[in-house]
C-alpha atoms as a PDB file:
ATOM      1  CA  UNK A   1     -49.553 -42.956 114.351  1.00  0.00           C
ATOM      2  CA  UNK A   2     -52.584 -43.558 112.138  1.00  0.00           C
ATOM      3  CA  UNK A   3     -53.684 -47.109 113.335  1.00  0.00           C
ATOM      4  CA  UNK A   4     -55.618 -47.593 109.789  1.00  0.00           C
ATOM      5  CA  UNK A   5     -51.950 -48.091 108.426  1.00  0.00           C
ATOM      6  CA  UNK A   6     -50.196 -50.032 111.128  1.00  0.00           C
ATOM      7  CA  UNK A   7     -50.873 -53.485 110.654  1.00  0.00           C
ATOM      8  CA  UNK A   8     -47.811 -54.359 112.096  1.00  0.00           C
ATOM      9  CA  UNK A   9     -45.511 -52.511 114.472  1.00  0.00           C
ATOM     10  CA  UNK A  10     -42.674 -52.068 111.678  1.00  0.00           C
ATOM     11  CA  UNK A  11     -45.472 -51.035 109.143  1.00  0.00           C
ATOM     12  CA  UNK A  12     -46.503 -48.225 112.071  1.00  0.00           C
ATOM     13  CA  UNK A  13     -42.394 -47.439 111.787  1.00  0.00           C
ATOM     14  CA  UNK A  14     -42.171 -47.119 108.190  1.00  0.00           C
ATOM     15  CA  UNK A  15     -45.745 -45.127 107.662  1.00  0.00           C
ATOM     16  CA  UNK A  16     -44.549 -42.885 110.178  1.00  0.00           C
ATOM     17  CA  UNK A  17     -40.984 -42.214 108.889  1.00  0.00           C
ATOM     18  CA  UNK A  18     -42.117 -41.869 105.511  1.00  0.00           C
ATOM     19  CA  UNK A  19     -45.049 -39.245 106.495  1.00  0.00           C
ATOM     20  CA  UNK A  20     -42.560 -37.435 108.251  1.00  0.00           C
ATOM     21  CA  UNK A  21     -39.862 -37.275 105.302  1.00  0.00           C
ATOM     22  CA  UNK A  22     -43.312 -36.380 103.208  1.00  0.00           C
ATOM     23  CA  UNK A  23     -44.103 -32.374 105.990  1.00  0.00           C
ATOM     24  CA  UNK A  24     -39.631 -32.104 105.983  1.00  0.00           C
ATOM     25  CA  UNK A  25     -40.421 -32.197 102.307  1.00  0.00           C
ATOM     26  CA  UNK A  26     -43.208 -30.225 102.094  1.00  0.00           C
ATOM     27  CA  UNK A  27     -41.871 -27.576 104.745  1.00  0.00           C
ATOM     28  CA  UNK A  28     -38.034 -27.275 103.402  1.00  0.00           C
ATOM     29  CA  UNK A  29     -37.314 -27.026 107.428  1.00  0.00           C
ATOM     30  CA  UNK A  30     -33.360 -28.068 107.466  1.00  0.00           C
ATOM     31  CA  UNK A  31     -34.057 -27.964 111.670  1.00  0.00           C
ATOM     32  CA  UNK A  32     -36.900 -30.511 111.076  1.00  0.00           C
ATOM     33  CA  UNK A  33     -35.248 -34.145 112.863  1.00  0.00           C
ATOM     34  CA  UNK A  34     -37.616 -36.805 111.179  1.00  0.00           C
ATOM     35  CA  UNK A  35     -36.975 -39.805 113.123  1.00  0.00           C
ATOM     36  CA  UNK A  36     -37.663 -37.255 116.277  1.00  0.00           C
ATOM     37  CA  UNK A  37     -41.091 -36.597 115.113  1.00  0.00           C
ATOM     38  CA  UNK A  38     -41.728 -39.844 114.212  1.00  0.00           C
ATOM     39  CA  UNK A  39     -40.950 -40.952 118.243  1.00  0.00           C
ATOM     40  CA  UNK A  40     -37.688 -42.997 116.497  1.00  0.00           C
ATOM     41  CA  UNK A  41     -34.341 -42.865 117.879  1.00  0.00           C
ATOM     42  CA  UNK A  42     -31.042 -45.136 117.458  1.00  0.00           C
ATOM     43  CA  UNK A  43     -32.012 -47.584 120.082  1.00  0.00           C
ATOM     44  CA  UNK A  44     -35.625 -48.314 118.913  1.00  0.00           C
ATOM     45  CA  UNK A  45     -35.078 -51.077 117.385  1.00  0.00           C
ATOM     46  CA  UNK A  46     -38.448 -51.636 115.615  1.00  0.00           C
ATOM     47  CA  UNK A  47     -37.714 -47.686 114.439  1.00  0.00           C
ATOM     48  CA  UNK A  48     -34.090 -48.682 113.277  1.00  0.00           C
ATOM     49  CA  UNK A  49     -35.399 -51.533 110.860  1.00  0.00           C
ATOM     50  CA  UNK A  50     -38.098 -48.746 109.834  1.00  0.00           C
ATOM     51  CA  UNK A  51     -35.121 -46.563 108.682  1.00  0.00           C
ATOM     52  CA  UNK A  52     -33.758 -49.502 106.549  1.00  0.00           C
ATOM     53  CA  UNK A  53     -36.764 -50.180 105.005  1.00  0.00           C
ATOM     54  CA  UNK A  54     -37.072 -46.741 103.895  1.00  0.00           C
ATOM     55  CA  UNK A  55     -33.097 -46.167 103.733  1.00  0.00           C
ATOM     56  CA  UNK A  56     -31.340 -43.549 102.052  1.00  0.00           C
ATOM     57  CA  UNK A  57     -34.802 -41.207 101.699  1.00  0.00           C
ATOM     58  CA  UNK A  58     -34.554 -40.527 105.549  1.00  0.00           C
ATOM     59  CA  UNK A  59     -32.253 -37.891 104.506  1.00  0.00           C
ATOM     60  CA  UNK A  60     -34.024 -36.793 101.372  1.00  0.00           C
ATOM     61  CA  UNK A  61     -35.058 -33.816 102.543  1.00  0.00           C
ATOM     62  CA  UNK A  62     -31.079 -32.604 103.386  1.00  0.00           C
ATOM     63  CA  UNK A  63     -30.083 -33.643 100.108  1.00  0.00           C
ATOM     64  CA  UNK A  64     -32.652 -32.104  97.859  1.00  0.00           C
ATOM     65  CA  UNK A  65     -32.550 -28.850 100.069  1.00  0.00           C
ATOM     66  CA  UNK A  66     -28.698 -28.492  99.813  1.00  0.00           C
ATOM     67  CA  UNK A  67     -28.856 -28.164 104.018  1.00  0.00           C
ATOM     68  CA  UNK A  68     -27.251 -30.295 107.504  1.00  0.00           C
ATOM     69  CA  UNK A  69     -29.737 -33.201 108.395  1.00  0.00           C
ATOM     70  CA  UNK A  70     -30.908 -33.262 112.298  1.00  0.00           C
ATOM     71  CA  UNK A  71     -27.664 -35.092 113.969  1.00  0.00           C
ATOM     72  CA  UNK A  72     -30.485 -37.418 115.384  1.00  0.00           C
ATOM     73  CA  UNK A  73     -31.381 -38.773 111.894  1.00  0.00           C
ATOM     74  CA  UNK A  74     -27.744 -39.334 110.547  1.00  0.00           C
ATOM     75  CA  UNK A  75     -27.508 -41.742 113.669  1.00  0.00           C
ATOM     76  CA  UNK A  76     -31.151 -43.276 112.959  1.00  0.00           C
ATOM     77  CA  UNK A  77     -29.432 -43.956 109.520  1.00  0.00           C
ATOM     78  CA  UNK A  78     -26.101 -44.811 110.995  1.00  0.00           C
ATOM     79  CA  UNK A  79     -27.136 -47.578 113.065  1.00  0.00           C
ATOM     80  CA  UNK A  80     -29.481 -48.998 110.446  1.00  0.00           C
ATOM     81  CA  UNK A  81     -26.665 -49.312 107.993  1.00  0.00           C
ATOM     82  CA  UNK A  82     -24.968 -51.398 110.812  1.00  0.00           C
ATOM     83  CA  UNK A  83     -27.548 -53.259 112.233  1.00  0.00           C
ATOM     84  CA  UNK A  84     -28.711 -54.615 109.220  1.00  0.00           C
ATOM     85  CA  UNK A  85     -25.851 -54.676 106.292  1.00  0.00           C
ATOM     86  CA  UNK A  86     -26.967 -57.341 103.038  1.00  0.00           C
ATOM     87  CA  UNK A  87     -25.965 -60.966 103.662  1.00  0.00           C
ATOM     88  CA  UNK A  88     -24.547 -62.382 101.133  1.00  0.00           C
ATOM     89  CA  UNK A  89     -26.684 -64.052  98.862  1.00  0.00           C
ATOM     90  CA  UNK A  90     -29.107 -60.538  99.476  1.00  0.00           C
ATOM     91  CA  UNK A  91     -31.110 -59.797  96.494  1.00  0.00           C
ATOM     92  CA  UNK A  92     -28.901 -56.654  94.093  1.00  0.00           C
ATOM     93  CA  UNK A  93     -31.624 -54.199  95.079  1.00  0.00           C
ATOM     94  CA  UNK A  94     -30.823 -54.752  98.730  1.00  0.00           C
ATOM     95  CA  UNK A  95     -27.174 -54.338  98.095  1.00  0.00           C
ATOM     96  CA  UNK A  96     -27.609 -51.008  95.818  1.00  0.00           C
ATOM     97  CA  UNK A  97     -29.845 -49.455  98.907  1.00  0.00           C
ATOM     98  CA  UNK A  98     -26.766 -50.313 101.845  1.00  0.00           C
ATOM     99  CA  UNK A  99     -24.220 -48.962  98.991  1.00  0.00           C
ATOM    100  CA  UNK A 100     -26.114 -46.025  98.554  1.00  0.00           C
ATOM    101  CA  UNK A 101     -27.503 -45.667 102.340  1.00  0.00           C
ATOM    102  CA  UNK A 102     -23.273 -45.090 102.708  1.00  0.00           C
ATOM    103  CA  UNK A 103     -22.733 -42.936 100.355  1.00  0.00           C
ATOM    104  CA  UNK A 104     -25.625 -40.410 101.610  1.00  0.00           C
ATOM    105  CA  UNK A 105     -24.040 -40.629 105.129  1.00  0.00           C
ATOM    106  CA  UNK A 106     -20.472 -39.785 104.001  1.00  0.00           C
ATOM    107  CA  UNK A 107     -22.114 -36.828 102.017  1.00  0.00           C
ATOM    108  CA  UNK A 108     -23.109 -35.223 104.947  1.00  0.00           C
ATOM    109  CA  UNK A 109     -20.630 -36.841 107.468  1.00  0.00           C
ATOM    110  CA  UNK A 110     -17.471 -37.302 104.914  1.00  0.00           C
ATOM    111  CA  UNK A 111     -14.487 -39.938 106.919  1.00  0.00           C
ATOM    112  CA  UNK A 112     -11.109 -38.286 108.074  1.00  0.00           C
ATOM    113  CA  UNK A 113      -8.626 -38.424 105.651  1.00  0.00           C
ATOM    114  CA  UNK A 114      -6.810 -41.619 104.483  1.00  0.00           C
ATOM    115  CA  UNK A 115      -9.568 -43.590 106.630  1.00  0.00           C
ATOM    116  CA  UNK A 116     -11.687 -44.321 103.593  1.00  0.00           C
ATOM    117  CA  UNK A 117     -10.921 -47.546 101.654  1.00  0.00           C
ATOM    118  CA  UNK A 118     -12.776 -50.400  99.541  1.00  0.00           C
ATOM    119  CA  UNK A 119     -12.262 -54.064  98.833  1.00  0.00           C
ATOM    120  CA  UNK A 120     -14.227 -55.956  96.847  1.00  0.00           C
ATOM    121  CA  UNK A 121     -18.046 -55.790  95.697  1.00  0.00           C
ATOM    122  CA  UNK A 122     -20.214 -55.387  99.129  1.00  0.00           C
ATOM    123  CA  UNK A 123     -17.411 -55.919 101.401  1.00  0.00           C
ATOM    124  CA  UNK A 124     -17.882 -53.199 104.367  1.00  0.00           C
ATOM    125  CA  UNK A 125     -14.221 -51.350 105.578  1.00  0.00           C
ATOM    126  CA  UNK A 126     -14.808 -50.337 109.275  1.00  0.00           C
ATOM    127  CA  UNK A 127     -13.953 -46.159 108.388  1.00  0.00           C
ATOM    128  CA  UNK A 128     -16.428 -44.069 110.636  1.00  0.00           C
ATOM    129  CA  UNK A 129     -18.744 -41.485 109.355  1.00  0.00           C
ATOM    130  CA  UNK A 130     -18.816 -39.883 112.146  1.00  0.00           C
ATOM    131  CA  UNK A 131     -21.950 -41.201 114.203  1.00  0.00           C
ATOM    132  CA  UNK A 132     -20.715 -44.687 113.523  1.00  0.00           C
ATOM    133  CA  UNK A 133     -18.248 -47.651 112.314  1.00  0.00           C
ATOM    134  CA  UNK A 134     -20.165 -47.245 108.764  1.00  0.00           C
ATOM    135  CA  UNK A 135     -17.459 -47.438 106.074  1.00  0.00           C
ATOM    136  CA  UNK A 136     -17.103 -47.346 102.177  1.00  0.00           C
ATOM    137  CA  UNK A 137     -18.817 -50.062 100.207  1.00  0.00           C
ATOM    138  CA  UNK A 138     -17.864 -50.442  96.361  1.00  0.00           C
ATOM    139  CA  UNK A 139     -20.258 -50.058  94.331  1.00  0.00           C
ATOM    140  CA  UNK A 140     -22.645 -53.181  93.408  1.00  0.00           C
ATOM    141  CA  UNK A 141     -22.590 -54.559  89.669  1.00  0.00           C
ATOM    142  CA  UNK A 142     -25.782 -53.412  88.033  1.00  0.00           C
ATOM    143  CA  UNK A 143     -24.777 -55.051  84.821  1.00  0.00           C
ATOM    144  CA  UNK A 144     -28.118 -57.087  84.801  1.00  0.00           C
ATOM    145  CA  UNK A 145     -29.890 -54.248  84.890  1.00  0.00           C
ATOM    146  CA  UNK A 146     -28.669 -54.103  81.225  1.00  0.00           C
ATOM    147  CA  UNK A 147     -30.665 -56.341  79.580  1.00  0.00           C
ATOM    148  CA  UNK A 148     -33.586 -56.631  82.081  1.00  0.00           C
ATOM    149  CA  UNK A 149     -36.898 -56.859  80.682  1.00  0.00           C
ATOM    150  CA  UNK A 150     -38.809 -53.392  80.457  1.00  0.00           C
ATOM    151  CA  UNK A 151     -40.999 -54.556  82.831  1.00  0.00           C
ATOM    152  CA  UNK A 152     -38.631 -55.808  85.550  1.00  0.00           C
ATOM    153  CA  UNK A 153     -36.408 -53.330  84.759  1.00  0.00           C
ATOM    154  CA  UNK A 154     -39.466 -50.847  86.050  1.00  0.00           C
ATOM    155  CA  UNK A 155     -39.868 -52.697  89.005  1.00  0.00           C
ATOM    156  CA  UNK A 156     -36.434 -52.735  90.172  1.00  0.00           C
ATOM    157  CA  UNK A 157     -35.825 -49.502  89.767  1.00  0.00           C
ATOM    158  CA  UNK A 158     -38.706 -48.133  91.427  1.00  0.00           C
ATOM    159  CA  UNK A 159     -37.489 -50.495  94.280  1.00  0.00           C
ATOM    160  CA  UNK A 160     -34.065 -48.340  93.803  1.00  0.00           C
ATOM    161  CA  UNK A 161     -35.926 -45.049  94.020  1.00  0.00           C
ATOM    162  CA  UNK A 162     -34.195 -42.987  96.555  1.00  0.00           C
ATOM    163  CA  UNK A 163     -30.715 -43.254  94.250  1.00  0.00           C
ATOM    164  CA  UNK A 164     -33.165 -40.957  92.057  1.00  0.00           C
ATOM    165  CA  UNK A 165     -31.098 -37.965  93.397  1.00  0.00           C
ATOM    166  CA  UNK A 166     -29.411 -35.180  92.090  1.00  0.00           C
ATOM    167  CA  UNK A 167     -25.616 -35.687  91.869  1.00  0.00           C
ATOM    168  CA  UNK A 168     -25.937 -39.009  92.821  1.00  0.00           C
ATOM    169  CA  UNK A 169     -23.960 -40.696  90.154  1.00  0.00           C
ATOM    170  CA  UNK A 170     -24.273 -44.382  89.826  1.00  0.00           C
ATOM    171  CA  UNK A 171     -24.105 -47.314  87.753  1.00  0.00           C
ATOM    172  CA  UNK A 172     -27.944 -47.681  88.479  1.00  0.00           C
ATOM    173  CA  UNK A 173     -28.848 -44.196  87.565  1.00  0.00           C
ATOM    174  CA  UNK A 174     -26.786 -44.721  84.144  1.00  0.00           C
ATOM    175  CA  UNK A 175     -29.193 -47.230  83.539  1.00  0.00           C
ATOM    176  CA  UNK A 176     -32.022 -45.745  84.057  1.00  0.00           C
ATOM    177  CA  UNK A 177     -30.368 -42.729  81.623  1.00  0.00           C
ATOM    178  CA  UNK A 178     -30.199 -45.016  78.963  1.00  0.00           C
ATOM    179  CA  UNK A 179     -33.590 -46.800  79.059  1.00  0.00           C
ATOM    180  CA  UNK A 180     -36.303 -43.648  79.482  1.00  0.00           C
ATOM    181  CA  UNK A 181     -38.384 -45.310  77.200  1.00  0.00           C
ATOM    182  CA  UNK A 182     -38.613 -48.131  78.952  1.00  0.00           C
ATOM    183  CA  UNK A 183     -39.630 -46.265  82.449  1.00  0.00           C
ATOM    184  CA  UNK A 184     -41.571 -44.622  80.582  1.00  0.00           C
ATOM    185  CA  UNK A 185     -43.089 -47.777  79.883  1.00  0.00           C
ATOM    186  CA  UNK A 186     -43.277 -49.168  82.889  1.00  0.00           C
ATOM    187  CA  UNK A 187     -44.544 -46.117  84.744  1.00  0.00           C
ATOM    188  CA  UNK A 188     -47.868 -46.224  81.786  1.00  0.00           C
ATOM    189  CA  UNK A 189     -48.075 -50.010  83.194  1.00  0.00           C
ATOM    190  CA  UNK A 190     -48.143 -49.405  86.396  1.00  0.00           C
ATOM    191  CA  UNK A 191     -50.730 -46.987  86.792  1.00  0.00           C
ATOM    192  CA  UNK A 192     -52.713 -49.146  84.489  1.00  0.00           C
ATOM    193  CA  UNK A 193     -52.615 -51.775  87.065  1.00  0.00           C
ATOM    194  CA  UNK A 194     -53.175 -49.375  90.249  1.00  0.00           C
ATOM    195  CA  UNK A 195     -49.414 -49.999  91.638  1.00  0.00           C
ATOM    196  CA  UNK A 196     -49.170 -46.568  92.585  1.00  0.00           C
ATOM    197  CA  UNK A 197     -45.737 -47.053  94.812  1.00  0.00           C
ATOM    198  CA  UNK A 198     -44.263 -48.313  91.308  1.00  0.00           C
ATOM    199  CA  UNK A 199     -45.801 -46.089  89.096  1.00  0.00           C
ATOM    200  CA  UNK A 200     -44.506 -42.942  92.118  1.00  0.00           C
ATOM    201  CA  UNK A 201     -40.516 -44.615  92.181  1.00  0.00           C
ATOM    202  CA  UNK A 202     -40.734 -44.457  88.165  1.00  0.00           C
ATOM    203  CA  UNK A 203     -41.770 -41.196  87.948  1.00  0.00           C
ATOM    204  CA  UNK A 204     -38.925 -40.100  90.386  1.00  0.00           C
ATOM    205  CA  UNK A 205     -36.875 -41.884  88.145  1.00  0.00           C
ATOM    206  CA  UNK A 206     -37.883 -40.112  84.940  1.00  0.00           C
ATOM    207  CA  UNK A 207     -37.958 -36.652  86.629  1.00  0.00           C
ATOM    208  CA  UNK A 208     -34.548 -36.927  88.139  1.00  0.00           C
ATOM    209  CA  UNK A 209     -32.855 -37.619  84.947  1.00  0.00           C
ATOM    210  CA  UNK A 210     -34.881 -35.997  82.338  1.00  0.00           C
ATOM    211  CA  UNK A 211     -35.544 -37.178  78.758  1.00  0.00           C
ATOM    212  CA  UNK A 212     -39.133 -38.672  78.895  1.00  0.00           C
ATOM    213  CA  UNK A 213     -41.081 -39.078  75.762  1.00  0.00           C
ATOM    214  CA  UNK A 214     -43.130 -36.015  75.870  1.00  0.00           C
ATOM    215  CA  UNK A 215     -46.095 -37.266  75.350  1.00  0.00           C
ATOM    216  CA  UNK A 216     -46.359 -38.844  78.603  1.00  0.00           C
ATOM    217  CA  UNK A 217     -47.381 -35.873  80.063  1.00  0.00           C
ATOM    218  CA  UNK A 218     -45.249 -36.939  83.330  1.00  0.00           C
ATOM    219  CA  UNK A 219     -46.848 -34.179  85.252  1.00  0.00           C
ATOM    220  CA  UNK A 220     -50.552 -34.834  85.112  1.00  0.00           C
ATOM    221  CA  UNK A 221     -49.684 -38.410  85.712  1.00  0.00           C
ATOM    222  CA  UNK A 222     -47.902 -38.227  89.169  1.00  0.00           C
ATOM    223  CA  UNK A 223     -50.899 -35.737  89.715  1.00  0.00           C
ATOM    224  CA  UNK A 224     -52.628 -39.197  89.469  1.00  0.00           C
ATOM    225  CA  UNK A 225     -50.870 -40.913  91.076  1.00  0.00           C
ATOM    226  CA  UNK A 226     -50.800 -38.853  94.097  1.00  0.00           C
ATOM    227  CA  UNK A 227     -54.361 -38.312  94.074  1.00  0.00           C
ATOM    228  CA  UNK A 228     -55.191 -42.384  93.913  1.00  0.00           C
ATOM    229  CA  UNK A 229     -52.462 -43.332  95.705  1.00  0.00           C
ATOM    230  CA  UNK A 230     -51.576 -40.703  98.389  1.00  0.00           C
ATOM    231  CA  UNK A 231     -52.881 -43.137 100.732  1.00  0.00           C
ATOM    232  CA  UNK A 232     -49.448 -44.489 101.259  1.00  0.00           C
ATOM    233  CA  UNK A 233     -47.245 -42.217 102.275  1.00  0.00           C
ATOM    234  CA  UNK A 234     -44.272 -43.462 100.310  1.00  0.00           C
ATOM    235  CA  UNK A 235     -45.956 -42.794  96.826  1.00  0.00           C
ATOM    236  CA  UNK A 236     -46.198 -38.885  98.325  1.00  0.00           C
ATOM    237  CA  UNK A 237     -42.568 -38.967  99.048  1.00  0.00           C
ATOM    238  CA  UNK A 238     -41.770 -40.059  95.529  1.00  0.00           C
ATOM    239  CA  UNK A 239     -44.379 -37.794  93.987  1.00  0.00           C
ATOM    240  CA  UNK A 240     -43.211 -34.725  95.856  1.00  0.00           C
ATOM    241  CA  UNK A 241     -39.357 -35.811  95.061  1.00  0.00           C
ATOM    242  CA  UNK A 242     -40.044 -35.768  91.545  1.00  0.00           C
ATOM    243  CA  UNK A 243     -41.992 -32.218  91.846  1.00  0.00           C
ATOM    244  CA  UNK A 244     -38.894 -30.631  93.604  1.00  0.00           C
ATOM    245  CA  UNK A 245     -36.262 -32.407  91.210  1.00  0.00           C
ATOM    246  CA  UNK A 246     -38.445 -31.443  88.008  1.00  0.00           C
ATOM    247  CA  UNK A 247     -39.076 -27.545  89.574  1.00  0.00           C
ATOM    248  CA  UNK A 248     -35.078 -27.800  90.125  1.00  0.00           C
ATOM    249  CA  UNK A 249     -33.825 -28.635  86.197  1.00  0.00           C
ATOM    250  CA  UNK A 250     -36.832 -26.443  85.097  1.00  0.00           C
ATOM    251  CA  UNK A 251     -34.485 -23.427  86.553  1.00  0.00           C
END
């Protein structure tokens, strides 16, 4: 672990996961087991919260790569989804990352049939994946992402980031669809103000669904990004997501 980052022991957790996600990416390795490198199985518990801080992108490298993630990261993921689902009054962001946290595990580790099933918004159904009692979990409203200021609307979805996948479809990835301009935006503001993990989870954003101005020159600025912000390895696993995603609808 590189001390100069760990300021706490979940900040160790998450720096570590997120470098590791950052060589799986870099290396295309489908044998790669991130949470294994990283020291983290499914009964660290420090490691487990790690895994829900960085959520859904623990298996980015499986889902941009088309291959099986390790076993021993679906069950990292697993147990995170269970050990800490949103309360109730959780902020929308929180609920989008458990909904979509799900829906990456049943991707890879799909329910037996007839065991799937959904109530209403953020209510859990006790189905299995698998590894797990994970369920489904309907899909959260993202109707205020509607009318969100461009700036907010920036900063929520860079929070939302790792739903910047490909075939992915979501209510939240509609929205960002619809309002380019206004990541566009956002992503110009942010590296104007140095917030490099907001200005990496826009550009994610922008390269996974296309249709940025073309003047922004997207490219040269997650260069930037990267460069300034690289520090933190969570604005490199953004950056690089972008690259592949953008190399990927390039073809």
């Amino acid at each position: 672990m590189d001390q100069t980052h760990a300021s706490s022991p979940l900040a160790g957790a998450v720096h570590d996961l997120a470098t590791e996600v950052v060589l799986a990416l870099r290396s295309g390795d489908h044998l790669a087991t991130v949470c294994g490198a990283a020291g983290i199985d499914e009964e660290n518990r420090t490691g487990i919260a790690a895994a829900r801080v960085i959520g859904a992108d623990l298996l980015l490298p499986s889902v941009l790569y088309g291959r099986h993630p390790h076993p021993g990261d679906v069950a990292v993921l697993d147990r995170a989804v269970r050990e800490f689902p949103p309360k109730p009054d959780a902020p929308a962001a929180t609920a989008w990352s458990h909904w979509h946290m799900i829906s990456t595990l049943q991707r890879f580790a799909p329910p037996p049939p007839g065991a799937t099933g959904t109530t209403g918004p953020g209510t859990a159904v006790g189905t299995g994946t698998g590894t797990g009692t994970t369920g489904t979990y309907a899909e959260p409203d993202a109707a205020w992402l509607e009318n969100a200021p461009w700036q907010s609307f920036t900063h929520q979805l860079s929070v939302l980031a790792p739903l910047a996948v490909p075939a992915a479809p979501s209510a939240v990835q509609r929205a960002a669809a619809d309002r380019t301009v206004d990541l566009a935006r956002g992503f110009v503001r942010a590296v104007r103000r140095r917030d490099w993990l907001q200005a990496a989870g826009a550009g994610r954003w922008l390269a996974a669904i296309g249709g940025e101005p073309a003047t922004l020159g997207l490219e040269r600025g997650l260069d930037f990004v990267e460069l300034m912000g690289g520090h933190d390895p969570r604005v490199t696993l953004h950056v690089r997501a972008a690259r592949l995603m953008a190399e990927a609808r390039a073809r």
